[in-house]
Protein backbone atom coordinates (compact mmCIF):
# COMPACT_ATOMS: atom_id res chain seq x y z
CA UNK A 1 -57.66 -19.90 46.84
CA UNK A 2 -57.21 -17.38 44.04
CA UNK A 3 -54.28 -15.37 43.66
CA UNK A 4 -55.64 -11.98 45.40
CA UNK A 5 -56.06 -14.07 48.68
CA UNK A 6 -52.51 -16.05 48.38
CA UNK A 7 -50.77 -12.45 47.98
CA UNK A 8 -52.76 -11.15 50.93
CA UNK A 9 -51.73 -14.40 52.65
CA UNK A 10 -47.67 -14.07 52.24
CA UNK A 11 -47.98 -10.06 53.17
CA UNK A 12 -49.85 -11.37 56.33
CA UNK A 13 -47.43 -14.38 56.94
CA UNK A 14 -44.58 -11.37 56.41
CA UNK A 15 -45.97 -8.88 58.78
CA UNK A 16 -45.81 -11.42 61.42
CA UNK A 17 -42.49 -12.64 60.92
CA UNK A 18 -40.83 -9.87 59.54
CA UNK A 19 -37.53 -11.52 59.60
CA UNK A 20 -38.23 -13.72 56.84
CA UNK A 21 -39.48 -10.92 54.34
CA UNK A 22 -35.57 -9.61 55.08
CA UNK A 23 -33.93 -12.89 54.46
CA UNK A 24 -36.11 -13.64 51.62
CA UNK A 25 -35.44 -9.93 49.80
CA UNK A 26 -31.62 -10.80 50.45
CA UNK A 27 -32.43 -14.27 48.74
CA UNK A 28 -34.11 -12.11 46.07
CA UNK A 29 -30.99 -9.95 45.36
CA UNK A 30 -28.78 -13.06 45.28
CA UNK A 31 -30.41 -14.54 42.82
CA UNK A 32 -30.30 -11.39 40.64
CA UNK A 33 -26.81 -10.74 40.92
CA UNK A 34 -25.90 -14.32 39.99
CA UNK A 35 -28.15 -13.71 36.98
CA UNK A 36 -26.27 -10.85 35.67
CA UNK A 37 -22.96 -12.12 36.90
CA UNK A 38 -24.11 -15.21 34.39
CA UNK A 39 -25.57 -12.76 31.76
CA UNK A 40 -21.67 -11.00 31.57
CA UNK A 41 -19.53 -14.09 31.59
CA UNK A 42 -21.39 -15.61 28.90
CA UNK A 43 -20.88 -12.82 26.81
CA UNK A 44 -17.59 -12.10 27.92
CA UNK A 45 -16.37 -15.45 26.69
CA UNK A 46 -18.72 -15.19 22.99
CA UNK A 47 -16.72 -11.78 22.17
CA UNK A 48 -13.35 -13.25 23.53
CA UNK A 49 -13.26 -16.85 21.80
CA UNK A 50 -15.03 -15.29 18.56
CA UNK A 51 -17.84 -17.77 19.63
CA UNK A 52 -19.77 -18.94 16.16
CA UNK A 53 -17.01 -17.12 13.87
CA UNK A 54 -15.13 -19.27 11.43
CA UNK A 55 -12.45 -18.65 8.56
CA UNK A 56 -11.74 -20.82 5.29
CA UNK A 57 -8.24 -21.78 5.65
CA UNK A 58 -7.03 -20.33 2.16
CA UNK A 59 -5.08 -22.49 -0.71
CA UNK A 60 -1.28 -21.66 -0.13
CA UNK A 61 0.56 -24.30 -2.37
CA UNK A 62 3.29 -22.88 -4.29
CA UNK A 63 2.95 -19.14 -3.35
CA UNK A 64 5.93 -17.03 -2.13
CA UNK A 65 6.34 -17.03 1.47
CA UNK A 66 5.42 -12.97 1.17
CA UNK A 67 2.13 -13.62 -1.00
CA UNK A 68 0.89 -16.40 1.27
CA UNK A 69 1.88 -14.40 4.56
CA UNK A 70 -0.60 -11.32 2.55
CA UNK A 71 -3.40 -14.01 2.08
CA UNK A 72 -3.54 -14.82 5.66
CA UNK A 73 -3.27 -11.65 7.18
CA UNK A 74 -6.26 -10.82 4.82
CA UNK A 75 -8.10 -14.26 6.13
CA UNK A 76 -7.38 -12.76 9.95
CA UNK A 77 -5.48 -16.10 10.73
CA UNK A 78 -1.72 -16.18 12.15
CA UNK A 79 1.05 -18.53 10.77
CA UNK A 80 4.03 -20.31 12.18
CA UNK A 81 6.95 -21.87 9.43
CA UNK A 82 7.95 -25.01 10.57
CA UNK A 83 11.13 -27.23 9.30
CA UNK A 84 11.88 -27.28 5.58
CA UNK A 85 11.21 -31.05 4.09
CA UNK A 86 12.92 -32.09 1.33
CA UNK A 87 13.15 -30.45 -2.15
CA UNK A 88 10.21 -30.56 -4.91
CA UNK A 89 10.88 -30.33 -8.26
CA UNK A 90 7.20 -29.76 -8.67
CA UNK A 91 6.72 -26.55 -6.75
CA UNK A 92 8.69 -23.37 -7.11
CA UNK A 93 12.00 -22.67 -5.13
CA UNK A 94 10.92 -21.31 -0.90
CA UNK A 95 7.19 -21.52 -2.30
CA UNK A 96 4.49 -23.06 0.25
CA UNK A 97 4.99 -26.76 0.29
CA UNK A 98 2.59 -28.10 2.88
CA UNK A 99 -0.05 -26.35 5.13
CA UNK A 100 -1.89 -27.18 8.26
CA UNK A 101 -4.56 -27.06 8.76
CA UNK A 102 -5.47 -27.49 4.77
CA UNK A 103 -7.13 -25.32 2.55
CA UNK A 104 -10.65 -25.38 3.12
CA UNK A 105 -10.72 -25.93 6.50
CA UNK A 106 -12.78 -24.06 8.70
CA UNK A 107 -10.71 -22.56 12.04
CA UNK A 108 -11.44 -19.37 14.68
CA UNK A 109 -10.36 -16.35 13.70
CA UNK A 110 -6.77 -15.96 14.48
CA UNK A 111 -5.62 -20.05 14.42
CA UNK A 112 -2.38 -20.31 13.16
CA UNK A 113 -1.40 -21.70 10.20
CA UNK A 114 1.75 -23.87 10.34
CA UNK A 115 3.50 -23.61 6.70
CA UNK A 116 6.62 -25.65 5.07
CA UNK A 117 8.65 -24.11 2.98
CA UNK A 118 10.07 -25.89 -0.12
CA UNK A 119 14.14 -25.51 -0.46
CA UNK A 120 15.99 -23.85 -3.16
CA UNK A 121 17.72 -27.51 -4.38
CA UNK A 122 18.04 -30.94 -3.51
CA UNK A 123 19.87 -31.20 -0.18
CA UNK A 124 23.75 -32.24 -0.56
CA UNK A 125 24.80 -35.98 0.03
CA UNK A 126 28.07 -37.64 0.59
CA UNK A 127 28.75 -39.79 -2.54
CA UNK A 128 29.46 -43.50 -1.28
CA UNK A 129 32.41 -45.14 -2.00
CA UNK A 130 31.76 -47.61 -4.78
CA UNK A 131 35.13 -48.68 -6.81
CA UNK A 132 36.23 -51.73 -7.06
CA UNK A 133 32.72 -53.33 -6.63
CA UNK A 134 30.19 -54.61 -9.21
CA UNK A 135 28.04 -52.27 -11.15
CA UNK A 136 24.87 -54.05 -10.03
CA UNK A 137 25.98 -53.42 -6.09
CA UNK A 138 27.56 -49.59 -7.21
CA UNK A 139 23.89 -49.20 -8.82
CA UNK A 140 21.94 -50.31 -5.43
CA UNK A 141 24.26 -48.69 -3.20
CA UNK A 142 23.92 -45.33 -5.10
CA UNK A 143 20.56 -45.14 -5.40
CA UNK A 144 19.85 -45.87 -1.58
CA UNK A 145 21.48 -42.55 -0.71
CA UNK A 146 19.98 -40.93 -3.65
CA UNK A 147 21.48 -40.68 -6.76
CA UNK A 148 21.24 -42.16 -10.11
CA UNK A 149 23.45 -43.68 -13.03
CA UNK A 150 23.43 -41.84 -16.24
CA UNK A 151 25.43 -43.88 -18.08
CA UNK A 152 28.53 -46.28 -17.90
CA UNK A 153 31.45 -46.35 -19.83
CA UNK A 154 33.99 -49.11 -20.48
CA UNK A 155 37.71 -49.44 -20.40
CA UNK A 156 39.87 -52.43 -20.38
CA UNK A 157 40.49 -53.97 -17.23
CA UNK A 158 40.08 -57.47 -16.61
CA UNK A 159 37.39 -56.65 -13.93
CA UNK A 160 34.74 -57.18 -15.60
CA UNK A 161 31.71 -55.13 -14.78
CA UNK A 162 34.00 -53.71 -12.09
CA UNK A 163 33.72 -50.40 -10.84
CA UNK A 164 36.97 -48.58 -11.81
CA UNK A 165 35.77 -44.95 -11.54
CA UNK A 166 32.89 -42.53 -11.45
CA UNK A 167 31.98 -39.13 -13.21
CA UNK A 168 30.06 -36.17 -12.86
CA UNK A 169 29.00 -33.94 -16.05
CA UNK A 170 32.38 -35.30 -17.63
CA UNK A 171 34.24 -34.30 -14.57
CA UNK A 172 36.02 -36.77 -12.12
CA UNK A 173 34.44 -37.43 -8.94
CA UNK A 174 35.93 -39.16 -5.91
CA UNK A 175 34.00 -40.84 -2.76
CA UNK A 176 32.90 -38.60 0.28
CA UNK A 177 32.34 -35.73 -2.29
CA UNK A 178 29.35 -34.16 -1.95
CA UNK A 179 26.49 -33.92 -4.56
CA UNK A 180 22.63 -32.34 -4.58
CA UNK A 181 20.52 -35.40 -3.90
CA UNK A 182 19.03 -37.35 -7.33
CA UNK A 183 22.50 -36.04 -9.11
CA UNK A 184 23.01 -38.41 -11.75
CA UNK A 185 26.74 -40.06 -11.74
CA UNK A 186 28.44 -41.51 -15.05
CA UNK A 187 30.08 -44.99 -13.93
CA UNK A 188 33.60 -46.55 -15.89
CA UNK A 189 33.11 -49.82 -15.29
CA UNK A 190 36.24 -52.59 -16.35
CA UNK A 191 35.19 -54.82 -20.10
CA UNK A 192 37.11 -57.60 -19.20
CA UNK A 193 40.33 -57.32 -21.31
CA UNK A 194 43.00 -56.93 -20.04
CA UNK A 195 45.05 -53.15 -21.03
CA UNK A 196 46.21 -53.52 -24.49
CA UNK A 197 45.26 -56.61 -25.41
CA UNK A 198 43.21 -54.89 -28.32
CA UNK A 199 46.05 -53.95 -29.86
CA UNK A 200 48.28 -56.99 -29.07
CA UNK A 201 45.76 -59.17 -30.78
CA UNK A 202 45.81 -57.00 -33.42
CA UNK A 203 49.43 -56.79 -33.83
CA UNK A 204 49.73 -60.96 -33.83
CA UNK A 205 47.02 -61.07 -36.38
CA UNK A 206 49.38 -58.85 -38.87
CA UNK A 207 52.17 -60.88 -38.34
CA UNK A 208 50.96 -64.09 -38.80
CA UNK A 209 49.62 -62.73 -43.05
């Protein structure tokens, strides 16, 4: 049967049962509007999700807060600050410390960009209370919380080793003050002799020629 006859067939079958030529053109226009209803979602959701459009997630580290919020804005991508973490020496004070996503990272246009901010100083810490122990333990002790020994100093006391008293930058300093983390503390730690025995020793010494 070629296709001349099977048209002439179908218009023949139609004409006899006409009711099926109506439900089959309302078949017809149900399939077409699906189509198009189809045809405008899809697009609908390309144009709203930026479908296939990326952006390189720029290099932030150690830019002002201002300069990296420009460099975004310029990228098309959004930002959110997050918690400060704690202070590096290494990157400039309220610079961009960390980034996510990193640099070099391809996101949709619009992705925010959460950003840490580094502080202006080490964050304060409550000086422990060290006297009257061994420098070894004062040493350990300090440096857990953060800080660091300069330098010790003796005096006579027949603690030996013992701490006796601490210093900042030639200043007396107390426990439960408060110092930027990584200060460094001067110890005055006891020699072992007791307080004026130098010059008792001395004195006996004279006598005795």
């Amino acid at each position: 049967m070629n296709f001349k006859k099977l048209l002439s067939a179908i218009k023949a079958f139609f004409n006899r049962f006409p009711i099926f030529k109506v439900f089959s053109i309302q078949i017809g226009i149900a399939i077409g509007i699906a189509i198009v209803l189809v045809f405008l979602i899809t697009t609908w959701l390309s144009f709203s999700t930026n479908h296939g459009e990326f952006k390189t997630v720029p290099n932030l580290a150690k830019l002002s807060f201002e300069d990296a919020k420009i460099k975004l804005e310029n990228t098309d991508l959004s930002y959110t600050i997050q918690d400060t973490v704690n202070y590096n020496p290494d990157f400039p004070a309220f610079s961009i410390i960390e980034q996510h996503p990193v640099a070099g990272k391809k996101v949709k246009e619009g992705r925010k960009i959460y950003l840490k901010i580094n502080p202006s100083k080490y964050r304060e810490v409550t000086v422990p209370h060290v006297i009257q122990i061994t420098r070894r333990t004062a040493e350990s002790t300090l440096k857990a919380v953060g800080f660091g020994v300069e330098k010790v100093t003796y005096k006579d006391n027949i603690g030996k080793d013992m701490v006796l008293g601490m210093q900042y930058k030639g200043k007396p300093l107390k426990p439960n003050e408060r110092l930027p983390k990584m200060s460094k503390i001067e110890l005055i730690l006891g020699n072992g002799k007791r307080p004026g025995s130098s010059n008792t020793d001395e004195n006996d010494n004279n006598a005795g020629e």
